[in-house]
PDB file of N, CA and C in Angstrom:
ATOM      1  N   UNK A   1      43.801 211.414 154.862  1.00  0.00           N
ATOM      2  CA  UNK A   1      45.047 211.588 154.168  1.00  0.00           C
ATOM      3  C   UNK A   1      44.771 211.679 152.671  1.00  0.00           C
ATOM      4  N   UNK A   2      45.384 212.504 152.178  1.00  0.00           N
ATOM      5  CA  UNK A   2      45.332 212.484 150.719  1.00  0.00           C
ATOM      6  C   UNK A   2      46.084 212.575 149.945  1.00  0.00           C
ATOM      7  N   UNK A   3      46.114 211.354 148.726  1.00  0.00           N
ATOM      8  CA  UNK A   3      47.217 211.054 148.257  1.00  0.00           C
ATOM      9  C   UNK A   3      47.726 212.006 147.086  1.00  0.00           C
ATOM     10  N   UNK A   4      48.392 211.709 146.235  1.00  0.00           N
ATOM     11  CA  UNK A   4      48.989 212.344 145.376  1.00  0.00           C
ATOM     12  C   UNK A   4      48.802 211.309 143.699  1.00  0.00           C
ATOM     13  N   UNK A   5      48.556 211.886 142.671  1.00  0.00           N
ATOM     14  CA  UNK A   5      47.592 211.045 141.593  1.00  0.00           C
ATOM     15  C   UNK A   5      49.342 210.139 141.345  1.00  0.00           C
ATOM     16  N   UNK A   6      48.373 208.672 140.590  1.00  0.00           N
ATOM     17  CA  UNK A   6      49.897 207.979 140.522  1.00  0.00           C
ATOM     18  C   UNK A   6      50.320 208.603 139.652  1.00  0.00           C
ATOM     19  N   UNK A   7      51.889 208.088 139.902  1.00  0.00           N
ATOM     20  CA  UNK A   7      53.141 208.578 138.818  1.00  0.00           C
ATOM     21  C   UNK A   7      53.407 207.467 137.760  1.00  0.00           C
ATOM     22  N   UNK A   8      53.948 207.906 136.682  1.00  0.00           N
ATOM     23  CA  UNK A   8      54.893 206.683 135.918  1.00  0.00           C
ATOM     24  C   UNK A   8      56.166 206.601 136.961  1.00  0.00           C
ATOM     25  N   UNK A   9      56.280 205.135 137.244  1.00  0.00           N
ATOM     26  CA  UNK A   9      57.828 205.476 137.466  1.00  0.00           C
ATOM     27  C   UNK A   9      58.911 206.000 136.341  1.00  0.00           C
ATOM     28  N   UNK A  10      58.552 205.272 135.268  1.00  0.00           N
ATOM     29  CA  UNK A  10      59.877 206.230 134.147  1.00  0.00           C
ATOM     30  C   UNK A  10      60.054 207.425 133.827  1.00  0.00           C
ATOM     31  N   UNK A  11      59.012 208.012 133.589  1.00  0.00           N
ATOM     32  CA  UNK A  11      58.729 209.806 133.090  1.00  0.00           C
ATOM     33  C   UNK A  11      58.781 210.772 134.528  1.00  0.00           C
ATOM     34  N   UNK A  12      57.891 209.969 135.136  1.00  0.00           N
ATOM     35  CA  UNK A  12      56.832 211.136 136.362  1.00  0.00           C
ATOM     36  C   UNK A  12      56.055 211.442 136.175  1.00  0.00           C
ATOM     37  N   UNK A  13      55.608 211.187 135.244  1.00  0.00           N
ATOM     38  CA  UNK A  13      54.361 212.182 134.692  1.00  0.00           C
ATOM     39  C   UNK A  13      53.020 211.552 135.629  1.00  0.00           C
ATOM     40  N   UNK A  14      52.028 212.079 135.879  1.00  0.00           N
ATOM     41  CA  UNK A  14      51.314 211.768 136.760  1.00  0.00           C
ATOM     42  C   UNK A  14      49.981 211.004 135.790  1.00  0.00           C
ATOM     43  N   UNK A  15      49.402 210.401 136.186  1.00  0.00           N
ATOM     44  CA  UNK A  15      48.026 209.339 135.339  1.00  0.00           C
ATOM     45  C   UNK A  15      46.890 210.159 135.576  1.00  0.00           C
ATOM     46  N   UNK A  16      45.970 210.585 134.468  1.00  0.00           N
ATOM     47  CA  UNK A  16      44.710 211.314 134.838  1.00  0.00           C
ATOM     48  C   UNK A  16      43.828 210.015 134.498  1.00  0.00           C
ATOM     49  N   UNK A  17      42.334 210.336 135.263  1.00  0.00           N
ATOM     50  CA  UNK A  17      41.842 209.857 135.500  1.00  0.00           C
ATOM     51  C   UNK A  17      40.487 210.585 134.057  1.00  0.00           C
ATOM     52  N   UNK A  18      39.902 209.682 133.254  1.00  0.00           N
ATOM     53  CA  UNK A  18      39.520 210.162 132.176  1.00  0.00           C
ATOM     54  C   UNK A  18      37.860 209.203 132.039  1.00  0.00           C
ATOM     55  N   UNK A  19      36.738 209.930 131.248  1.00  0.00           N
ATOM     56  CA  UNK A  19      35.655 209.177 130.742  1.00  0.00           C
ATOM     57  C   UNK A  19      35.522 208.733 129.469  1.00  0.00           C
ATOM     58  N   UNK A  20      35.210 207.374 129.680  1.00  0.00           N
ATOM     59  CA  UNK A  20      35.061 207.088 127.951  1.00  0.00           C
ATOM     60  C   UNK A  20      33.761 207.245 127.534  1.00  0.00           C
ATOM     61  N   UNK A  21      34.068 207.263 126.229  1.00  0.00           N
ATOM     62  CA  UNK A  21      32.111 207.803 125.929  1.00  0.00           C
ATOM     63  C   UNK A  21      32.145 207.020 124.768  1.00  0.00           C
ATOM     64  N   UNK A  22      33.029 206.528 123.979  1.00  0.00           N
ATOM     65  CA  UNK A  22      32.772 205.015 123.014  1.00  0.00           C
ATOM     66  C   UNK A  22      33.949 204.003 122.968  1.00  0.00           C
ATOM     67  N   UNK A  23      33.741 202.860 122.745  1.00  0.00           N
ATOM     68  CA  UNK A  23      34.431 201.860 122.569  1.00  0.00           C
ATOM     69  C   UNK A  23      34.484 201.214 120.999  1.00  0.00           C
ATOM     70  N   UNK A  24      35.376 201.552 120.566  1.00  0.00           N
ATOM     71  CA  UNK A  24      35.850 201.015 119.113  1.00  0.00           C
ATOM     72  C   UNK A  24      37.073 199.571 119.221  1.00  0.00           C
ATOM     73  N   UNK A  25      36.479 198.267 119.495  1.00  0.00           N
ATOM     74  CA  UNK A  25      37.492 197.520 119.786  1.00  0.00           C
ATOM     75  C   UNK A  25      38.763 197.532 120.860  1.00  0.00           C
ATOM     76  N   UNK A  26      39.892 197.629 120.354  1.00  0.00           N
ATOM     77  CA  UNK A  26      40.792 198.122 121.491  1.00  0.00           C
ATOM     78  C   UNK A  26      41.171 199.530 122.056  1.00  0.00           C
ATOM     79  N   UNK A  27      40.338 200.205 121.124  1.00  0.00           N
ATOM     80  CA  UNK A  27      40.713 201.703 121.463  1.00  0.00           C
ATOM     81  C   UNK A  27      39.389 202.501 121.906  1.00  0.00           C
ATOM     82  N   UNK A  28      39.311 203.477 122.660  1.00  0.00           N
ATOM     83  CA  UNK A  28      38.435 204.378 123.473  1.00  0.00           C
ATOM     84  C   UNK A  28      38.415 205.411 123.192  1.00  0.00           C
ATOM     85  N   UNK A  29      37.508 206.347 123.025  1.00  0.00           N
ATOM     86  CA  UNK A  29      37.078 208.259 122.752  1.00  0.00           C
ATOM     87  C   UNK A  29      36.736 208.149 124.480  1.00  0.00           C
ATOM     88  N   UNK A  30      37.615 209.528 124.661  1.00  0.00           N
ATOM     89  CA  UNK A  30      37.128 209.809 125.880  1.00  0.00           C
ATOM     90  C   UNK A  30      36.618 211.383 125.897  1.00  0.00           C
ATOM     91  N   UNK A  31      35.940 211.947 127.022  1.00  0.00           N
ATOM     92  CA  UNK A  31      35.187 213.375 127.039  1.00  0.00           C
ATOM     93  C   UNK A  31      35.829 214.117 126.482  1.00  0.00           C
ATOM     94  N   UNK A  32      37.114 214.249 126.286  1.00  0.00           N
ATOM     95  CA  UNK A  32      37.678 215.177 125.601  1.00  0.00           C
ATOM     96  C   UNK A  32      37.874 215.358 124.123  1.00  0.00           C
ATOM     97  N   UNK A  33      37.948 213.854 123.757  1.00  0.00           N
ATOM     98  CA  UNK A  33      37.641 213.468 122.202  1.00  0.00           C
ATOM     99  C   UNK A  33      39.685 213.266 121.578  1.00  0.00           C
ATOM    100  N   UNK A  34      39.957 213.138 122.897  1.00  0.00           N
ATOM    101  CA  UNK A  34      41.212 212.312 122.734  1.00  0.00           C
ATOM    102  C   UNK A  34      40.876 210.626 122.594  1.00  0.00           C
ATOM    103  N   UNK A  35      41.628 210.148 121.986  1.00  0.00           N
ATOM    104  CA  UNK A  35      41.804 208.509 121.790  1.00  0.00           C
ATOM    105  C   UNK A  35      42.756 207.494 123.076  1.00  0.00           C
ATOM    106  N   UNK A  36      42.492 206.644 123.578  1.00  0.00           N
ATOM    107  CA  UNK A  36      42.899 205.844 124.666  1.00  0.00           C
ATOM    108  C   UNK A  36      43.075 204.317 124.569  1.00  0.00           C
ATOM    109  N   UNK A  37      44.353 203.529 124.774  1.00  0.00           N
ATOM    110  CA  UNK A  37      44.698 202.471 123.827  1.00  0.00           C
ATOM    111  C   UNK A  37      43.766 201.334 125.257  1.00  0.00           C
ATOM    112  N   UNK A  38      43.121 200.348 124.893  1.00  0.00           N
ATOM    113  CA  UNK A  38      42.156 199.634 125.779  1.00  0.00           C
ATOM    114  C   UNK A  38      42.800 198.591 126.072  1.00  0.00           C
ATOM    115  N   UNK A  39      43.954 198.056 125.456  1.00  0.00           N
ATOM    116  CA  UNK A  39      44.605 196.663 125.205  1.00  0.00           C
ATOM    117  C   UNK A  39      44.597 196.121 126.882  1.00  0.00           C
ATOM    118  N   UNK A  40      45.469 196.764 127.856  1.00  0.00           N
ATOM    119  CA  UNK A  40      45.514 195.924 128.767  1.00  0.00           C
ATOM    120  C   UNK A  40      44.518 196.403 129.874  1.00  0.00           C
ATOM    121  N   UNK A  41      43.030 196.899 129.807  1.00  0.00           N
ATOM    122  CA  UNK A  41      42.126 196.869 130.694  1.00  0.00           C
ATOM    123  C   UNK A  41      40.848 195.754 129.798  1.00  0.00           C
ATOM    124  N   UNK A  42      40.228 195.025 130.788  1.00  0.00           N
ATOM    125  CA  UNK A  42      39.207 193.989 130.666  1.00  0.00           C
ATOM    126  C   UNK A  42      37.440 194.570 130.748  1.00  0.00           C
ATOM    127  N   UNK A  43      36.828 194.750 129.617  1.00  0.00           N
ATOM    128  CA  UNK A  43      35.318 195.340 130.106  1.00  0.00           C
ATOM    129  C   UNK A  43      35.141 196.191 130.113  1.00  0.00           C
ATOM    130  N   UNK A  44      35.838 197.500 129.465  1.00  0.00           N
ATOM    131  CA  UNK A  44      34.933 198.805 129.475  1.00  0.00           C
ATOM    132  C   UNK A  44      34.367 199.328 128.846  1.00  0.00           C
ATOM    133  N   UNK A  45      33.542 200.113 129.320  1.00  0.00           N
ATOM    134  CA  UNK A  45      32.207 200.594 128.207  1.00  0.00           C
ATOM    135  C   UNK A  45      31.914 201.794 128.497  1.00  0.00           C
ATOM    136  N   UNK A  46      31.026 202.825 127.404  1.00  0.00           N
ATOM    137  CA  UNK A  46      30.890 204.039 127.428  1.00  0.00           C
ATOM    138  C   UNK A  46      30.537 204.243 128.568  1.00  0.00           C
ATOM    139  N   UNK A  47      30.939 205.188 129.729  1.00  0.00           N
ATOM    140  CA  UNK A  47      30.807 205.812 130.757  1.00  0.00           C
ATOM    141  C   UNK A  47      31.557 205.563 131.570  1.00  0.00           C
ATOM    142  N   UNK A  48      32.279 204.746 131.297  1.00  0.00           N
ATOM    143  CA  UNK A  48      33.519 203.955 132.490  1.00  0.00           C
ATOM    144  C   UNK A  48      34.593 205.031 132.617  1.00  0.00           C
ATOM    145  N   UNK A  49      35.355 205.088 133.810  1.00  0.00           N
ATOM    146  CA  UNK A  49      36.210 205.878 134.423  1.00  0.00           C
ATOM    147  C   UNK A  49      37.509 205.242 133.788  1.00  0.00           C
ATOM    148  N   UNK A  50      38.597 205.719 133.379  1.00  0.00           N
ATOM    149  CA  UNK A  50      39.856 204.441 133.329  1.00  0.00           C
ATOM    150  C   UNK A  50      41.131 205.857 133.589  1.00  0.00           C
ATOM    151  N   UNK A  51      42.011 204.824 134.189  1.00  0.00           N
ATOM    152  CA  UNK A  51      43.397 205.545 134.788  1.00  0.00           C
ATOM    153  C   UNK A  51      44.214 205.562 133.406  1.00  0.00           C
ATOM    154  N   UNK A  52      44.731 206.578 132.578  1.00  0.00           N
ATOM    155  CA  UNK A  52      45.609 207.015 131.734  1.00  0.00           C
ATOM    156  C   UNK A  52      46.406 207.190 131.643  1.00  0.00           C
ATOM    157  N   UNK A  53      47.614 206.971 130.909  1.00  0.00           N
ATOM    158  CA  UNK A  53      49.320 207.680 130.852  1.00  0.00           C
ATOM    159  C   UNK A  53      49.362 206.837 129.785  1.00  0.00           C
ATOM    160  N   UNK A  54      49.907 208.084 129.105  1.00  0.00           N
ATOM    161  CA  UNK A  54      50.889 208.258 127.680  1.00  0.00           C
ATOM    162  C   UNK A  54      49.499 207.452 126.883  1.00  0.00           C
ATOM    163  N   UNK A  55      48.714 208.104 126.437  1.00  0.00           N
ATOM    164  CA  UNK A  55      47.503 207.365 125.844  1.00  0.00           C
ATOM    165  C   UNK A  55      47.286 205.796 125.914  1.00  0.00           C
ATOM    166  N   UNK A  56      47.017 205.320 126.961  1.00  0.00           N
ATOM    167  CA  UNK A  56      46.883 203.992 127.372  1.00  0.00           C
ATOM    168  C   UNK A  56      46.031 203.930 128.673  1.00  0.00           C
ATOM    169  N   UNK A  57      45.247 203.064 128.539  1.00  0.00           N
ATOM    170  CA  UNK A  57      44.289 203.210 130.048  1.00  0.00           C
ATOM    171  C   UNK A  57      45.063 201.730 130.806  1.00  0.00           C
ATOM    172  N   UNK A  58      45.054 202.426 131.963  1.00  0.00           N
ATOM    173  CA  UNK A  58      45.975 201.115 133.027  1.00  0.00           C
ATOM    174  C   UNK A  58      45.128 200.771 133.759  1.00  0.00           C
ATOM    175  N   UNK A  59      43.984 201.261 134.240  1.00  0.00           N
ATOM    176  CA  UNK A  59      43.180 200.368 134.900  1.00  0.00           C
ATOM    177  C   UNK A  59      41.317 201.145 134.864  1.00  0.00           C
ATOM    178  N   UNK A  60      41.010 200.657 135.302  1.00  0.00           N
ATOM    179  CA  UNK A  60      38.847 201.171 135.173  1.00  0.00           C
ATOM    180  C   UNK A  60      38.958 201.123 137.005  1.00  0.00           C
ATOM    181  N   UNK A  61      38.960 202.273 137.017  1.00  0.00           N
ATOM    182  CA  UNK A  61      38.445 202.843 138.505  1.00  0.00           C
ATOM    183  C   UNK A  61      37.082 202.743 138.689  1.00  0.00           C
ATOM    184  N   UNK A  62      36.985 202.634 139.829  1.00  0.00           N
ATOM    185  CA  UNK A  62      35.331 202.387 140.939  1.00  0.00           C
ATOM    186  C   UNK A  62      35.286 203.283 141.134  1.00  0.00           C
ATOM    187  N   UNK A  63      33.868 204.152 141.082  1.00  0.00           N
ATOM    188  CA  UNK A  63      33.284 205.493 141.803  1.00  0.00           C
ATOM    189  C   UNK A  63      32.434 205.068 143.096  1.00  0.00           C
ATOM    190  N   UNK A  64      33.151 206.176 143.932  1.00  0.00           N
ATOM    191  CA  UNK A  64      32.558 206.258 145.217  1.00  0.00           C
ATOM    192  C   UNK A  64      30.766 206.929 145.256  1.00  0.00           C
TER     193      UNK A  64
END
């Protein structure tokens, strides 16, 4: 089965799934060389996967 990427519930807008490639305190550069707010994920570091919406990472995904 395959799911569908999460949504915001408020917007809809769907969460991409993004790489960081530096860590500046609370905030993240990711591959694209967009900026990503770190505040409420714990531990990530350059190469880490993290779930995105509205420039904010919501969680650090596990690779299969």
């Amino acid at each position: 089965m395959i799911l569908p990427p999460p949504r915001c519930m408020l917007c809809g807008d769907a969460a991409v799934a993004a790489r960081v490639v530096r860590v500046d305190g609370d905030e993240g550069v990711l591959e694209d060389g967009e900026t990503v707010d770190l505040e409420l994920v714990d531990d990530v570091g350059a190469g880490d996967l993290v779930l995105c919406h509205a420039g904010v990472a919501l969680q650090v995904l596990e690779e299969r």
